[in-house]
PDB file of N, CA and C in Angstrom:
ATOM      1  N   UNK A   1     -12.227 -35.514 -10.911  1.00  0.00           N
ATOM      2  CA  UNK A   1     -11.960 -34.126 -11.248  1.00  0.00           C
ATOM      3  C   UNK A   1     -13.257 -33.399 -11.574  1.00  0.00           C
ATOM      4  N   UNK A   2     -13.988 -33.456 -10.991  1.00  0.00           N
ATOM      5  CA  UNK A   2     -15.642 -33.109 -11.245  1.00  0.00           C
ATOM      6  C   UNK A   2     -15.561 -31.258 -10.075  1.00  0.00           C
ATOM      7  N   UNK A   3     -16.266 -30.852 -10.613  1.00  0.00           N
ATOM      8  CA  UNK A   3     -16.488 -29.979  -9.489  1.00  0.00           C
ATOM      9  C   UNK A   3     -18.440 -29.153 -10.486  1.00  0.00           C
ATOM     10  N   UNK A   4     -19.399 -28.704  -8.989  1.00  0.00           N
ATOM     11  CA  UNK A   4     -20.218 -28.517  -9.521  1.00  0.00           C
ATOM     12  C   UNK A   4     -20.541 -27.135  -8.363  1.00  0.00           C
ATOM     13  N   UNK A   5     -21.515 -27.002  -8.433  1.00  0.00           N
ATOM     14  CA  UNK A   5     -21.750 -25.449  -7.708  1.00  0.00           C
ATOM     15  C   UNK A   5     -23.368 -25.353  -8.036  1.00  0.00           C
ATOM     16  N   UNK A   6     -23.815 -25.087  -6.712  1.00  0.00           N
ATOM     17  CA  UNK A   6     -25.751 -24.599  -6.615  1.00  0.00           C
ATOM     18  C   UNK A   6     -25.470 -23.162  -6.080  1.00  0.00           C
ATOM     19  N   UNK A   7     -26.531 -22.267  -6.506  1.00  0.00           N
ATOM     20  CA  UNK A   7     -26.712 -20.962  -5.834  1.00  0.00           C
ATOM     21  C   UNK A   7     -28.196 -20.631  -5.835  1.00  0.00           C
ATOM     22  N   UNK A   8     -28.627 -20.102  -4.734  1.00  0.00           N
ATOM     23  CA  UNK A   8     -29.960 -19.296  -4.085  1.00  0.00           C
ATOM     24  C   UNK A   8     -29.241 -17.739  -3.840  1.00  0.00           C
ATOM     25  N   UNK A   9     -30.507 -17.097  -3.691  1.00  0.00           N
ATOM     26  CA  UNK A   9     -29.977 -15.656  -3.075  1.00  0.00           C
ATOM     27  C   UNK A   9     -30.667 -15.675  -1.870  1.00  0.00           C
ATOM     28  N   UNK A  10     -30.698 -14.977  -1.069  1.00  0.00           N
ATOM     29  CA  UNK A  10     -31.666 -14.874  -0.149  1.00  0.00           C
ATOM     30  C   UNK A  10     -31.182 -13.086   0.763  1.00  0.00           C
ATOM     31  N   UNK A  11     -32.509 -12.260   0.378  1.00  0.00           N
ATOM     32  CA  UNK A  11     -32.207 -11.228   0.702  1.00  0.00           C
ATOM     33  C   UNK A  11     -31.693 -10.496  -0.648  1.00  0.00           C
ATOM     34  N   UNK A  12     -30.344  -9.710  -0.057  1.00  0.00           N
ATOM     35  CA  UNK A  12     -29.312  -9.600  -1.107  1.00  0.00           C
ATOM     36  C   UNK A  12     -27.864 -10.084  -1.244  1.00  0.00           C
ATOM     37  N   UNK A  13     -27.940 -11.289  -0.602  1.00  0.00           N
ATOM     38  CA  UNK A  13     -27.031 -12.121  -0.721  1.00  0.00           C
ATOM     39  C   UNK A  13     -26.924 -13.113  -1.698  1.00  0.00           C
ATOM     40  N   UNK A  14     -25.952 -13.325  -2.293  1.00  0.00           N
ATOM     41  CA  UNK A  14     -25.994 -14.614  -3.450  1.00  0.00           C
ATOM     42  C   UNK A  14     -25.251 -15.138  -2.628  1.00  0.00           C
ATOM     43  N   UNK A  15     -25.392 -16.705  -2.496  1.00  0.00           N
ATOM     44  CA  UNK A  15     -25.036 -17.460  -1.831  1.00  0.00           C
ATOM     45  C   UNK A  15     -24.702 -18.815  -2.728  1.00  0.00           C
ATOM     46  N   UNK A  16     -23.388 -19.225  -3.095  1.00  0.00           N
ATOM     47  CA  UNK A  16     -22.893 -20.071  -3.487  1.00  0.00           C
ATOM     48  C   UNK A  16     -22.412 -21.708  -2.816  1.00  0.00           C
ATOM     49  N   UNK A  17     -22.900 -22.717  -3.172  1.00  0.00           N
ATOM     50  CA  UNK A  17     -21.942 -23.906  -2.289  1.00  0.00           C
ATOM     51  C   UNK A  17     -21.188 -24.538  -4.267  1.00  0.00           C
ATOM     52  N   UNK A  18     -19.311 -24.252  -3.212  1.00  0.00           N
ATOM     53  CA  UNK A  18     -19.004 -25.396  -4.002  1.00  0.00           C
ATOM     54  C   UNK A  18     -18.848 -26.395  -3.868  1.00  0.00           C
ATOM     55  N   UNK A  19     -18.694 -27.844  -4.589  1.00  0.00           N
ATOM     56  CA  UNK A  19     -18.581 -29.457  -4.466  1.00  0.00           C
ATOM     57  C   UNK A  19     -17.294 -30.107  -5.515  1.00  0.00           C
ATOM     58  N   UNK A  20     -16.884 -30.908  -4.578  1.00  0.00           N
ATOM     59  CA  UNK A  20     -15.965 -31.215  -5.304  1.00  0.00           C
ATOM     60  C   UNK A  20     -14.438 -31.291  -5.749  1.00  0.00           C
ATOM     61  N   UNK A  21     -13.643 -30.769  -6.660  1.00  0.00           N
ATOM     62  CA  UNK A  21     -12.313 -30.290  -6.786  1.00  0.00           C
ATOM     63  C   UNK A  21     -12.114 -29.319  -7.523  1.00  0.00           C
ATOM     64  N   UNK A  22     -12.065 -27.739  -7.415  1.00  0.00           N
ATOM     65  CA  UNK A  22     -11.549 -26.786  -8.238  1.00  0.00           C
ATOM     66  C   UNK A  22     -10.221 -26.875  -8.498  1.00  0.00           C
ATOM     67  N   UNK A  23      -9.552 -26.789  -9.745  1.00  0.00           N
ATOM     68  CA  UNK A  23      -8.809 -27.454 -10.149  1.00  0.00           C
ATOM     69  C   UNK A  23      -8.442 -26.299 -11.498  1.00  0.00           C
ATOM     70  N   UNK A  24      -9.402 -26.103 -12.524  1.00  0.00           N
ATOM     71  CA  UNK A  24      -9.140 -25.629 -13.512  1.00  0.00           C
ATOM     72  C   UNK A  24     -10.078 -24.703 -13.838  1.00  0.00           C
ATOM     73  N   UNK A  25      -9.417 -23.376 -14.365  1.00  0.00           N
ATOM     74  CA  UNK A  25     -10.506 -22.350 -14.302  1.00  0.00           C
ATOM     75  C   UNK A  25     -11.665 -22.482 -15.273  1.00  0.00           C
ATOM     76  N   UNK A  26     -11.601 -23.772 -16.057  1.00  0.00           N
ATOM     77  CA  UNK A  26     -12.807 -23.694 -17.084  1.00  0.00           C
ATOM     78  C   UNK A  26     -13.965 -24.329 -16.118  1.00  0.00           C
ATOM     79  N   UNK A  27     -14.039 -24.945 -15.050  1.00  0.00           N
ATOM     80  CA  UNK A  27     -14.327 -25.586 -14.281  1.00  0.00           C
ATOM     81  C   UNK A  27     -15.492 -24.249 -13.778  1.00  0.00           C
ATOM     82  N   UNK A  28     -14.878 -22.947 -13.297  1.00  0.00           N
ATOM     83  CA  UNK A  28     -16.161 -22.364 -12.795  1.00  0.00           C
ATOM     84  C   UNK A  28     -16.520 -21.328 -13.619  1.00  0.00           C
ATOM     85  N   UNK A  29     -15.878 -21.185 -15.078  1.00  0.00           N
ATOM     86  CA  UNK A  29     -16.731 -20.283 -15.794  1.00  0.00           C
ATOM     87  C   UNK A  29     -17.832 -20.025 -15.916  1.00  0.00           C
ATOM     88  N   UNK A  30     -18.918 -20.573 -15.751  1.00  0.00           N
ATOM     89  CA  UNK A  30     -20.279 -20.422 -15.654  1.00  0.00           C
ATOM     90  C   UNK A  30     -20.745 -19.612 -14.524  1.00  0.00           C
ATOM     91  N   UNK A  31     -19.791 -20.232 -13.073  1.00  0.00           N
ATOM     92  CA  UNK A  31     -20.095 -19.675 -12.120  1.00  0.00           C
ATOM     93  C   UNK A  31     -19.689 -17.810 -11.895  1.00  0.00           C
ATOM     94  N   UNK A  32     -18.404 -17.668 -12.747  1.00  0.00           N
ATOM     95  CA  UNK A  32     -17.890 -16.421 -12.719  1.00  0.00           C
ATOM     96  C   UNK A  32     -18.870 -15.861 -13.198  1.00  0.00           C
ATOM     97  N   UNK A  33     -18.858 -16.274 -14.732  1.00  0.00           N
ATOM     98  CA  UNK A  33     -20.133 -15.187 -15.451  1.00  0.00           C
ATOM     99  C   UNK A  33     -21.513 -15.142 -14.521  1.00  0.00           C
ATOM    100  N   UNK A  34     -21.958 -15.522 -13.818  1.00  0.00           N
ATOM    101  CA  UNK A  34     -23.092 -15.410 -13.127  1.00  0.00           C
ATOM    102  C   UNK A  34     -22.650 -14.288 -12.016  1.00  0.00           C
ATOM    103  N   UNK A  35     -21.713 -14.347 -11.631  1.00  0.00           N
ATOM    104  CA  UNK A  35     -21.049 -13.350 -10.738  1.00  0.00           C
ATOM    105  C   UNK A  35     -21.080 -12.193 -11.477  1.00  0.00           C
ATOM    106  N   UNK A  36     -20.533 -11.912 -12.541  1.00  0.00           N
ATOM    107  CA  UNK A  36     -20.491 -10.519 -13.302  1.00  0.00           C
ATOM    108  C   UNK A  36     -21.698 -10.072 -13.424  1.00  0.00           C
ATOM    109  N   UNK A  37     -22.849 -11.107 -14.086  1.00  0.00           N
ATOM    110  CA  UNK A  37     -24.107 -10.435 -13.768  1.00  0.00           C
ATOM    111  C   UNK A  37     -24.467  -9.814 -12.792  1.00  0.00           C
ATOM    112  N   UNK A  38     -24.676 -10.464 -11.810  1.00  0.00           N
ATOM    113  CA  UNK A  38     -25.029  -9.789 -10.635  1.00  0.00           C
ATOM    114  C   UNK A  38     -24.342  -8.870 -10.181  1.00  0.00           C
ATOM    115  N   UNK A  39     -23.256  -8.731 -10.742  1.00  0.00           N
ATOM    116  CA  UNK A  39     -22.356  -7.317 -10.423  1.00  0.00           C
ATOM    117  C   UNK A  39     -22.978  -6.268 -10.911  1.00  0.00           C
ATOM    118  N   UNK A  40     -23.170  -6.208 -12.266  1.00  0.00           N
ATOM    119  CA  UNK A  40     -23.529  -5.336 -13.368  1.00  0.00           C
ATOM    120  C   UNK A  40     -24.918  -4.687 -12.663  1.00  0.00           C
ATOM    121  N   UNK A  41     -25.717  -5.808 -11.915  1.00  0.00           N
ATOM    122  CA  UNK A  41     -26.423  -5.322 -11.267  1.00  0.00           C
ATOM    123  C   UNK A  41     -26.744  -4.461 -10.145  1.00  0.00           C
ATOM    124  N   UNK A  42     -25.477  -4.339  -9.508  1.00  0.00           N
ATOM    125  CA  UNK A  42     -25.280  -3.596  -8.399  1.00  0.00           C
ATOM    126  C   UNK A  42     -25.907  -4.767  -7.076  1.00  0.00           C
ATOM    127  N   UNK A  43     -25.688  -5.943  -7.792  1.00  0.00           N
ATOM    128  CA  UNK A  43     -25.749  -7.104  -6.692  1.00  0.00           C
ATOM    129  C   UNK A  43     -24.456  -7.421  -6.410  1.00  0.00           C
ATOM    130  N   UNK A  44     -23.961  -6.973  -5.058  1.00  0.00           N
ATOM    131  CA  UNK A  44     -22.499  -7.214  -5.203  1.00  0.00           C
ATOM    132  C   UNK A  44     -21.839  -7.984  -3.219  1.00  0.00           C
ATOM    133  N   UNK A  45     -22.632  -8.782  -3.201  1.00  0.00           N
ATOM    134  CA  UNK A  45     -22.695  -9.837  -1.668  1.00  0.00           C
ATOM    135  C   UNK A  45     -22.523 -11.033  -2.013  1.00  0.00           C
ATOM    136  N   UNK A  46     -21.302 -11.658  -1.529  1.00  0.00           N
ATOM    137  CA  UNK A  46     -21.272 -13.080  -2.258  1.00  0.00           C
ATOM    138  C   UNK A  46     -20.947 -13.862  -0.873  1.00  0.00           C
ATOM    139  N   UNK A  47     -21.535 -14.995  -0.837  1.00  0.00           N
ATOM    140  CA  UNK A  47     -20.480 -16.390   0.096  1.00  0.00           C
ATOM    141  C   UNK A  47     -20.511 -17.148  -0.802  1.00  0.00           C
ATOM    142  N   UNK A  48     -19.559 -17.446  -0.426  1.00  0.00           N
ATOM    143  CA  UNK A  48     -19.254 -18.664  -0.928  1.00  0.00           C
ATOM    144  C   UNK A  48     -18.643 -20.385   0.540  1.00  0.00           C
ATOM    145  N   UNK A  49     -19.837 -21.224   0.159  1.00  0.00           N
ATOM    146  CA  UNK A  49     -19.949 -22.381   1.029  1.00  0.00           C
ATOM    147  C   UNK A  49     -18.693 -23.535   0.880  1.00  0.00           C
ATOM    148  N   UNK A  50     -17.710 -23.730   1.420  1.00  0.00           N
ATOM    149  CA  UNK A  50     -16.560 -24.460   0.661  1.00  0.00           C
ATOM    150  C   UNK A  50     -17.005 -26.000   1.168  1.00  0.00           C
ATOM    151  N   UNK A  51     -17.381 -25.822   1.970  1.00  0.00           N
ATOM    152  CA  UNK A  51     -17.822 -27.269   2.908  1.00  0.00           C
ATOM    153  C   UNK A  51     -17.797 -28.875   2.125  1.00  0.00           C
ATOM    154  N   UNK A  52     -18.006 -28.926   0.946  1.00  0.00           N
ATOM    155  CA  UNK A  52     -17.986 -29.620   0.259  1.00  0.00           C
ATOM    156  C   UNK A  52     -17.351 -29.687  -0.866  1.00  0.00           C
ATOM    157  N   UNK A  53     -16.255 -28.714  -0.851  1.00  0.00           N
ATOM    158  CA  UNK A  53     -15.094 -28.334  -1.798  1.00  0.00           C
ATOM    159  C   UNK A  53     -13.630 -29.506  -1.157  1.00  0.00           C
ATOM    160  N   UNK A  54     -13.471 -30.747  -2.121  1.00  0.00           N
ATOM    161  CA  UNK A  54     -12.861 -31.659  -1.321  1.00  0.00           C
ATOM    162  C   UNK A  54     -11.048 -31.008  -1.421  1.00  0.00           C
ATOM    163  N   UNK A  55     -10.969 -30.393  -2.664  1.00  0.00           N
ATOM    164  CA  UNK A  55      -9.454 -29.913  -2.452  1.00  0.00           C
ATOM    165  C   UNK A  55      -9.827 -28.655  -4.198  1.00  0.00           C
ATOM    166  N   UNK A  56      -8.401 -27.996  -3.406  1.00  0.00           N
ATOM    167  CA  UNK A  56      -8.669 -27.180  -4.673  1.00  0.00           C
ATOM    168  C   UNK A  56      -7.057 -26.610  -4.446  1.00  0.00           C
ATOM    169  N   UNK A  57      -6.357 -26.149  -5.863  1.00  0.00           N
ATOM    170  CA  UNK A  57      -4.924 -25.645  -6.004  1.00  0.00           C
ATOM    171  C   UNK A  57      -4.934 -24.534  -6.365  1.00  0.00           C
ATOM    172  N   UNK A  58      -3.469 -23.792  -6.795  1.00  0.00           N
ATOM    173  CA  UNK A  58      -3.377 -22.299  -7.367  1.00  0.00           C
ATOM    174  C   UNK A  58      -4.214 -22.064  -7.980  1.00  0.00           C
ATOM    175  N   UNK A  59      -4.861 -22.251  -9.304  1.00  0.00           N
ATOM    176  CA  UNK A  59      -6.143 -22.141  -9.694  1.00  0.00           C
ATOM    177  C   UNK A  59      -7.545 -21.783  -9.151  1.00  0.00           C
ATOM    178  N   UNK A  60      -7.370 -22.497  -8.444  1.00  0.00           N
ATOM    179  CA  UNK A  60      -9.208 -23.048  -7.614  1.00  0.00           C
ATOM    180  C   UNK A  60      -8.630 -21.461  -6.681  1.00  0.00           C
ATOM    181  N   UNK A  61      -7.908 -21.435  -6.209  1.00  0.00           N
ATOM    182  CA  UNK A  61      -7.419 -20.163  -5.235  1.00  0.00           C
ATOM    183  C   UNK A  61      -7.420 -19.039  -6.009  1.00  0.00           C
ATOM    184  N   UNK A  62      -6.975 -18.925  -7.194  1.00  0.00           N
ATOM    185  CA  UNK A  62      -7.088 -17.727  -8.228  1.00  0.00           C
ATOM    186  C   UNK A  62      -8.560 -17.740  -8.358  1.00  0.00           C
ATOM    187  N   UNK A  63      -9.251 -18.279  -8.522  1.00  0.00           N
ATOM    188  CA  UNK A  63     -11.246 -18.081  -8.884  1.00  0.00           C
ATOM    189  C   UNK A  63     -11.439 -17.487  -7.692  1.00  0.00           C
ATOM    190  N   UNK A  64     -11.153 -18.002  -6.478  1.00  0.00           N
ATOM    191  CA  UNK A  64     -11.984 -17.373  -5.371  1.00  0.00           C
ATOM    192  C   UNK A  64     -10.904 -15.703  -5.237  1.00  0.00           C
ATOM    193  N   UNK A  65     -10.152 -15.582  -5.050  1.00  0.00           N
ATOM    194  CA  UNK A  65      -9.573 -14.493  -5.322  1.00  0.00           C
ATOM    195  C   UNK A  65      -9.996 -13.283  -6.624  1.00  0.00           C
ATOM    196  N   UNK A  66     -10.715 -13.920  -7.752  1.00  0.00           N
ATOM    197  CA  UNK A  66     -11.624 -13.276  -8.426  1.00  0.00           C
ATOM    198  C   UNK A  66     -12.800 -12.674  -8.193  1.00  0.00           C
ATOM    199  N   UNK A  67     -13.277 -14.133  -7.910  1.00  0.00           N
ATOM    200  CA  UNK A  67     -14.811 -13.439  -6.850  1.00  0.00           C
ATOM    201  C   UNK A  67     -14.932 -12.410  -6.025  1.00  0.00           C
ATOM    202  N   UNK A  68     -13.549 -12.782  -5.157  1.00  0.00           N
ATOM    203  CA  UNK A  68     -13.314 -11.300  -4.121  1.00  0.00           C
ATOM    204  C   UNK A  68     -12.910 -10.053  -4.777  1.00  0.00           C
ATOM    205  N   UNK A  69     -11.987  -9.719  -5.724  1.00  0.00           N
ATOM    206  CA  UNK A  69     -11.603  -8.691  -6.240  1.00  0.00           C
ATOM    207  C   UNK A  69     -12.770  -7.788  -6.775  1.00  0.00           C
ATOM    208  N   UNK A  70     -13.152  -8.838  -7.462  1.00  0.00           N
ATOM    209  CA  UNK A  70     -14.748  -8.280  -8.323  1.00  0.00           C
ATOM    210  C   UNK A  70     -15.931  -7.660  -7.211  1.00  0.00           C
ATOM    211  N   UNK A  71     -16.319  -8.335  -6.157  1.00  0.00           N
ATOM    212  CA  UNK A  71     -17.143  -8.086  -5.133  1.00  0.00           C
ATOM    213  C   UNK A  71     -16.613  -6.900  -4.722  1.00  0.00           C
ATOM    214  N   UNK A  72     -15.322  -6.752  -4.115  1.00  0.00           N
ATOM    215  CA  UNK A  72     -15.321  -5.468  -3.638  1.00  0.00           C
ATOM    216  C   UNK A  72     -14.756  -4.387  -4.260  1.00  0.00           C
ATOM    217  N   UNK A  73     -13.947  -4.484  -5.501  1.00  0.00           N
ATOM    218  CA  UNK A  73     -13.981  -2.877  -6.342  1.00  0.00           C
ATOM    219  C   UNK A  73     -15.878  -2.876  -6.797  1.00  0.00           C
ATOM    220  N   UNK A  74     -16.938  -3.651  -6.705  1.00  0.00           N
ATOM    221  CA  UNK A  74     -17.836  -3.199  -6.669  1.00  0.00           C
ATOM    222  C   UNK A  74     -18.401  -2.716  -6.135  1.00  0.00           C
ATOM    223  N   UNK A  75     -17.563  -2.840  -4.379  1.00  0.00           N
ATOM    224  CA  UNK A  75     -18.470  -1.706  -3.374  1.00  0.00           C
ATOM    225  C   UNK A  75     -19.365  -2.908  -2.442  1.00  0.00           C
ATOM    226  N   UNK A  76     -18.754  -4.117  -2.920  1.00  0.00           N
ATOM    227  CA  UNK A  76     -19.361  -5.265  -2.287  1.00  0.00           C
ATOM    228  C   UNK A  76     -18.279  -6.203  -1.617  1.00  0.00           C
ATOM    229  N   UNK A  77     -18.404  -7.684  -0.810  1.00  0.00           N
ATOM    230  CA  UNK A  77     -18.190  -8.378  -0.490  1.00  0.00           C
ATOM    231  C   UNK A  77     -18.104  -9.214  -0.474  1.00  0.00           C
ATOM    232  N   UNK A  78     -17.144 -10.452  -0.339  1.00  0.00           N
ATOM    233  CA  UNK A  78     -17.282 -11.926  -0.402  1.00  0.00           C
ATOM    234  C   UNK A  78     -16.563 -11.852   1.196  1.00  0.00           C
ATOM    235  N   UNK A  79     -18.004 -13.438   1.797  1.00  0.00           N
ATOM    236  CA  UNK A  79     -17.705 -14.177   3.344  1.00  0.00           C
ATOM    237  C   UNK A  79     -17.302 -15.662   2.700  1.00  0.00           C
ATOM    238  N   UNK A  80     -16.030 -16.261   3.311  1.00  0.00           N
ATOM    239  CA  UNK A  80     -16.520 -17.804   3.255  1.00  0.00           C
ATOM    240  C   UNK A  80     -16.762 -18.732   3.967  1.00  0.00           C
ATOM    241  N   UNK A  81     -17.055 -19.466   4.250  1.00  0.00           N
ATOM    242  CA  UNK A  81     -16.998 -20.862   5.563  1.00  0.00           C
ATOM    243  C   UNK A  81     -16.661 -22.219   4.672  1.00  0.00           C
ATOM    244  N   UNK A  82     -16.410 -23.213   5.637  1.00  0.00           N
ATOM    245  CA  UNK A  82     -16.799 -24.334   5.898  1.00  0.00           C
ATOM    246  C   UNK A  82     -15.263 -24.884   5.111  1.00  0.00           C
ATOM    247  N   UNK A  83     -14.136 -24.569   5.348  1.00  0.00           N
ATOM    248  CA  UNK A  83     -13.004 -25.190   4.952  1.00  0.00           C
ATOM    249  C   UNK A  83     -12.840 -26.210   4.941  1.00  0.00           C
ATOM    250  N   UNK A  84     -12.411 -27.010   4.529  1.00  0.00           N
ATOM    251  CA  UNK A  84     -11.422 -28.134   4.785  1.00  0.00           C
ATOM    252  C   UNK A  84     -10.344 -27.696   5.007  1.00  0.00           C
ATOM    253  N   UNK A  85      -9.767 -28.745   5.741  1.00  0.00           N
ATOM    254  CA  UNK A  85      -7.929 -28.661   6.710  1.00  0.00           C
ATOM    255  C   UNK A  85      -7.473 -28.210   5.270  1.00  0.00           C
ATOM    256  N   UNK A  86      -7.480 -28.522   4.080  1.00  0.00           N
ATOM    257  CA  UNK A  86      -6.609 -28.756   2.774  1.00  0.00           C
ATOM    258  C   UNK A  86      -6.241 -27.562   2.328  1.00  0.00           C
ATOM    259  N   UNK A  87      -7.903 -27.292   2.365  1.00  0.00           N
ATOM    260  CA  UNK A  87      -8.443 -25.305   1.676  1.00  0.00           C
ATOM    261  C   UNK A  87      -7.845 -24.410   3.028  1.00  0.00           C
ATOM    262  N   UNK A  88      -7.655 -24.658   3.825  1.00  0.00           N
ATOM    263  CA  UNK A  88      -7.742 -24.115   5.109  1.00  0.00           C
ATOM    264  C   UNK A  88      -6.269 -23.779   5.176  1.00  0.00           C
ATOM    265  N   UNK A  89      -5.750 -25.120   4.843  1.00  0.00           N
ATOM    266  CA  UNK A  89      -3.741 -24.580   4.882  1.00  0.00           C
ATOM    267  C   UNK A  89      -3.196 -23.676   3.761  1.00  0.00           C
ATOM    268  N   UNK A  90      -3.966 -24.063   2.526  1.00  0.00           N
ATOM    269  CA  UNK A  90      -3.652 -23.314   1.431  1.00  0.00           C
ATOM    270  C   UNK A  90      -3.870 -22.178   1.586  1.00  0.00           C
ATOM    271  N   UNK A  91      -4.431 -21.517   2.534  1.00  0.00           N
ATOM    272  CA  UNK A  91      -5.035 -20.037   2.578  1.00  0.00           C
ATOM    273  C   UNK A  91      -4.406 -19.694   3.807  1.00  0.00           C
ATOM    274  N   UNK A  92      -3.458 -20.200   4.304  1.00  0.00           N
ATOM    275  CA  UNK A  92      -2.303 -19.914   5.479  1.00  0.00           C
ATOM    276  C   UNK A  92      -1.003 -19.918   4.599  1.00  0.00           C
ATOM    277  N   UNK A  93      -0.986 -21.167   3.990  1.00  0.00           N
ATOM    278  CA  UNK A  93       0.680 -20.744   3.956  1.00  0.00           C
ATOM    279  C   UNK A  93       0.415 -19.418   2.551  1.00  0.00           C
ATOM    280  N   UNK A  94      -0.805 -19.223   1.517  1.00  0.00           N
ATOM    281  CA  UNK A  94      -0.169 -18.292   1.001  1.00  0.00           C
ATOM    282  C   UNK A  94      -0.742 -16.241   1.426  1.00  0.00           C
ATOM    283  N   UNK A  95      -1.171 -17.024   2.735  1.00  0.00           N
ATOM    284  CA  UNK A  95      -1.101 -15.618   3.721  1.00  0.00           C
ATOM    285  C   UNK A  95      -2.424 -15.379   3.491  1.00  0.00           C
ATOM    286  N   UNK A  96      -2.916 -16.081   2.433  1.00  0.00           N
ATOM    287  CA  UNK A  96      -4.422 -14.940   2.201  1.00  0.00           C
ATOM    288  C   UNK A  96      -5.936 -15.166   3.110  1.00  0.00           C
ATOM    289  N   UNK A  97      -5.494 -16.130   4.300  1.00  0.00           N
ATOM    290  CA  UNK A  97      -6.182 -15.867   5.298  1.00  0.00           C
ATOM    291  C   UNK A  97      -6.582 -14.837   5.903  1.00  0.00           C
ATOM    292  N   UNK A  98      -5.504 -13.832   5.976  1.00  0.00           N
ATOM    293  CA  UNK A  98      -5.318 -12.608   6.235  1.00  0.00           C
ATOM    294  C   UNK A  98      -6.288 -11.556   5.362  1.00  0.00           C
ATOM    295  N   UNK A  99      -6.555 -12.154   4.135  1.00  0.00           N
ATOM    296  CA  UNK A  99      -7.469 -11.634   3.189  1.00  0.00           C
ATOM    297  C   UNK A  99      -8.485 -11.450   2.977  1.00  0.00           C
ATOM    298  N   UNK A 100      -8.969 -12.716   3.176  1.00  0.00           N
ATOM    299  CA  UNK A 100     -10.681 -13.199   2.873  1.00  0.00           C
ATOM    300  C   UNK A 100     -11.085 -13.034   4.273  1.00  0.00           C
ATOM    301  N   UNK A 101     -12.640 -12.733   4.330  1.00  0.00           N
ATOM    302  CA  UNK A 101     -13.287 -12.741   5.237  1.00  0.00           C
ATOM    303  C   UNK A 101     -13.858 -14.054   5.709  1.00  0.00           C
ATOM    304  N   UNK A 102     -13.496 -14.936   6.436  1.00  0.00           N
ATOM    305  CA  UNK A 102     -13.107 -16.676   6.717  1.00  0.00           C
ATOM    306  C   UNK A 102     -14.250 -16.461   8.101  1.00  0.00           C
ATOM    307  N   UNK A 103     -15.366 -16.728   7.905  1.00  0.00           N
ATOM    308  CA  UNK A 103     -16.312 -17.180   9.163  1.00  0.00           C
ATOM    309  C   UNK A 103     -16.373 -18.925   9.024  1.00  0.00           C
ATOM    310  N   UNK A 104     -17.360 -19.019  10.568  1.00  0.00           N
ATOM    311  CA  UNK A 104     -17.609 -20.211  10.831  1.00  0.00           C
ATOM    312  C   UNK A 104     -18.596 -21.077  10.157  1.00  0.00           C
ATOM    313  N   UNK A 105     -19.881 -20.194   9.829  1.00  0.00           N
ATOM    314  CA  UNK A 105     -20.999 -20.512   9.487  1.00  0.00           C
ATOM    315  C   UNK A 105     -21.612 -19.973   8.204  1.00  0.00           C
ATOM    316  N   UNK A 106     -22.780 -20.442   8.091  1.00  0.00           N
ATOM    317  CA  UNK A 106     -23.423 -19.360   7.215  1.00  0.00           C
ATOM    318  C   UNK A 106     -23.807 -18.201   7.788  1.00  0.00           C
ATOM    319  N   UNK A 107     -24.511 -18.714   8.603  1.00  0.00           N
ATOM    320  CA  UNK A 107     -25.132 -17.241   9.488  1.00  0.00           C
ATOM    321  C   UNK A 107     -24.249 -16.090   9.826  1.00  0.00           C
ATOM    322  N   UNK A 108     -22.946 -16.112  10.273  1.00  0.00           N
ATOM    323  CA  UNK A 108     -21.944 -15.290  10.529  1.00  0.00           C
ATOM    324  C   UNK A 108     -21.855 -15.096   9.235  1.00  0.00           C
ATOM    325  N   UNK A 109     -21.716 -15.632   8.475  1.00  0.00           N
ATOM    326  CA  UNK A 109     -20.942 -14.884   7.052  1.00  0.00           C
ATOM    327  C   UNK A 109     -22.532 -13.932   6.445  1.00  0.00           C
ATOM    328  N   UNK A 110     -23.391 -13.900   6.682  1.00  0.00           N
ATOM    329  CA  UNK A 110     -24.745 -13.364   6.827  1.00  0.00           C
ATOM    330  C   UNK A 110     -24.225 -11.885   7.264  1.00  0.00           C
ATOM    331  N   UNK A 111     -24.035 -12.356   8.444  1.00  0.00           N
ATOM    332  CA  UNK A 111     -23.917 -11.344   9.375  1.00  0.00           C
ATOM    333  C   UNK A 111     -22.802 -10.209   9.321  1.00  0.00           C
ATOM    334  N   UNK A 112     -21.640 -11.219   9.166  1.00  0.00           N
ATOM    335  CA  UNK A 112     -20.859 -10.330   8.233  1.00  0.00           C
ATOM    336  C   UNK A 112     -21.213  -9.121   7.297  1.00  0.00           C
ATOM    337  N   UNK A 113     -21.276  -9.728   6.230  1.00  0.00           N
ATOM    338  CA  UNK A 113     -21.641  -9.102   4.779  1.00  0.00           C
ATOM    339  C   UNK A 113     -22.856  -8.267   5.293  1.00  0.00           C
ATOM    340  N   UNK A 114     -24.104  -8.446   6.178  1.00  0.00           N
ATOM    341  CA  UNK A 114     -24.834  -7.540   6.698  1.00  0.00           C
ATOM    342  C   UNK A 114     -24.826  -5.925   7.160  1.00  0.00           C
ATOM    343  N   UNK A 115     -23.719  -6.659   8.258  1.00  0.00           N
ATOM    344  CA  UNK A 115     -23.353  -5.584   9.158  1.00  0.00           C
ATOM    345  C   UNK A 115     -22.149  -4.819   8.849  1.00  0.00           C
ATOM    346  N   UNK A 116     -21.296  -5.034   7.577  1.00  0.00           N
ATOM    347  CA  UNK A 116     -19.896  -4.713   6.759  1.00  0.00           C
ATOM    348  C   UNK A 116     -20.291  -3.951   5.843  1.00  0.00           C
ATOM    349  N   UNK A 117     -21.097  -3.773   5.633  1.00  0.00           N
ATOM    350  CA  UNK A 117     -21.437  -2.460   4.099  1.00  0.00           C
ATOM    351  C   UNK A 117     -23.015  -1.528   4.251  1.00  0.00           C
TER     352      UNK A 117
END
């Protein structure tokens, strides 16, 4: 039940990878509050890297659904990649595929968030 998270920016992108199992929201508090900062800042471009996110539930789905809410009533964005089948169904059956901006790569989700605001 471990889950951990690295971030770089590059540009004006903050760029997140998570690892692991999101599971419980005390799990990415650190990571949120780092998000608000950079909000406050009028830094408001997020990916987030799932690639190494081994499973995650209602919870782990409520954080990233935060991230996004926050990003864009700021006038900003969240891209993600690198699903797993697990993360990948969970974000079908509860429709919010339809939601998130779901690229292949990093670079597309770059490109995205680039060429989107």
């Amino acid at each position: 039940m471990n889950f951990e998270y690295t971030h770089h920016k590059s540009d004006d992108i903050h760029q997140f990878t998570l690892q692991g199992d999101l599971i419980e929201k005390g799990q990415a508090v650190q990571m949120l509050y780092e998000i608000e900062r950079f909000i406050e800042k009028k830094e408001n471009k997020f990916i987030l890297d799932l690639t190494a996110l081994r499973y995650m539930n209602s919870t782990g789905l409520n954080i990233l659904i935060n991230v996004l809410t926050k990003s864009r009533k700021a006038g900003g964005d969240l891209a993600i990649f690198g699903l797993t089948p697990k993360v990948s169904e969970l974000l079908v059956i509860t429709k919010l595929d339809t939601i998130f901006n779901i690229v292949s790569s990093r670079e597309e989700a770059i490109k995205k968030l680039t060429n989107n605001l």
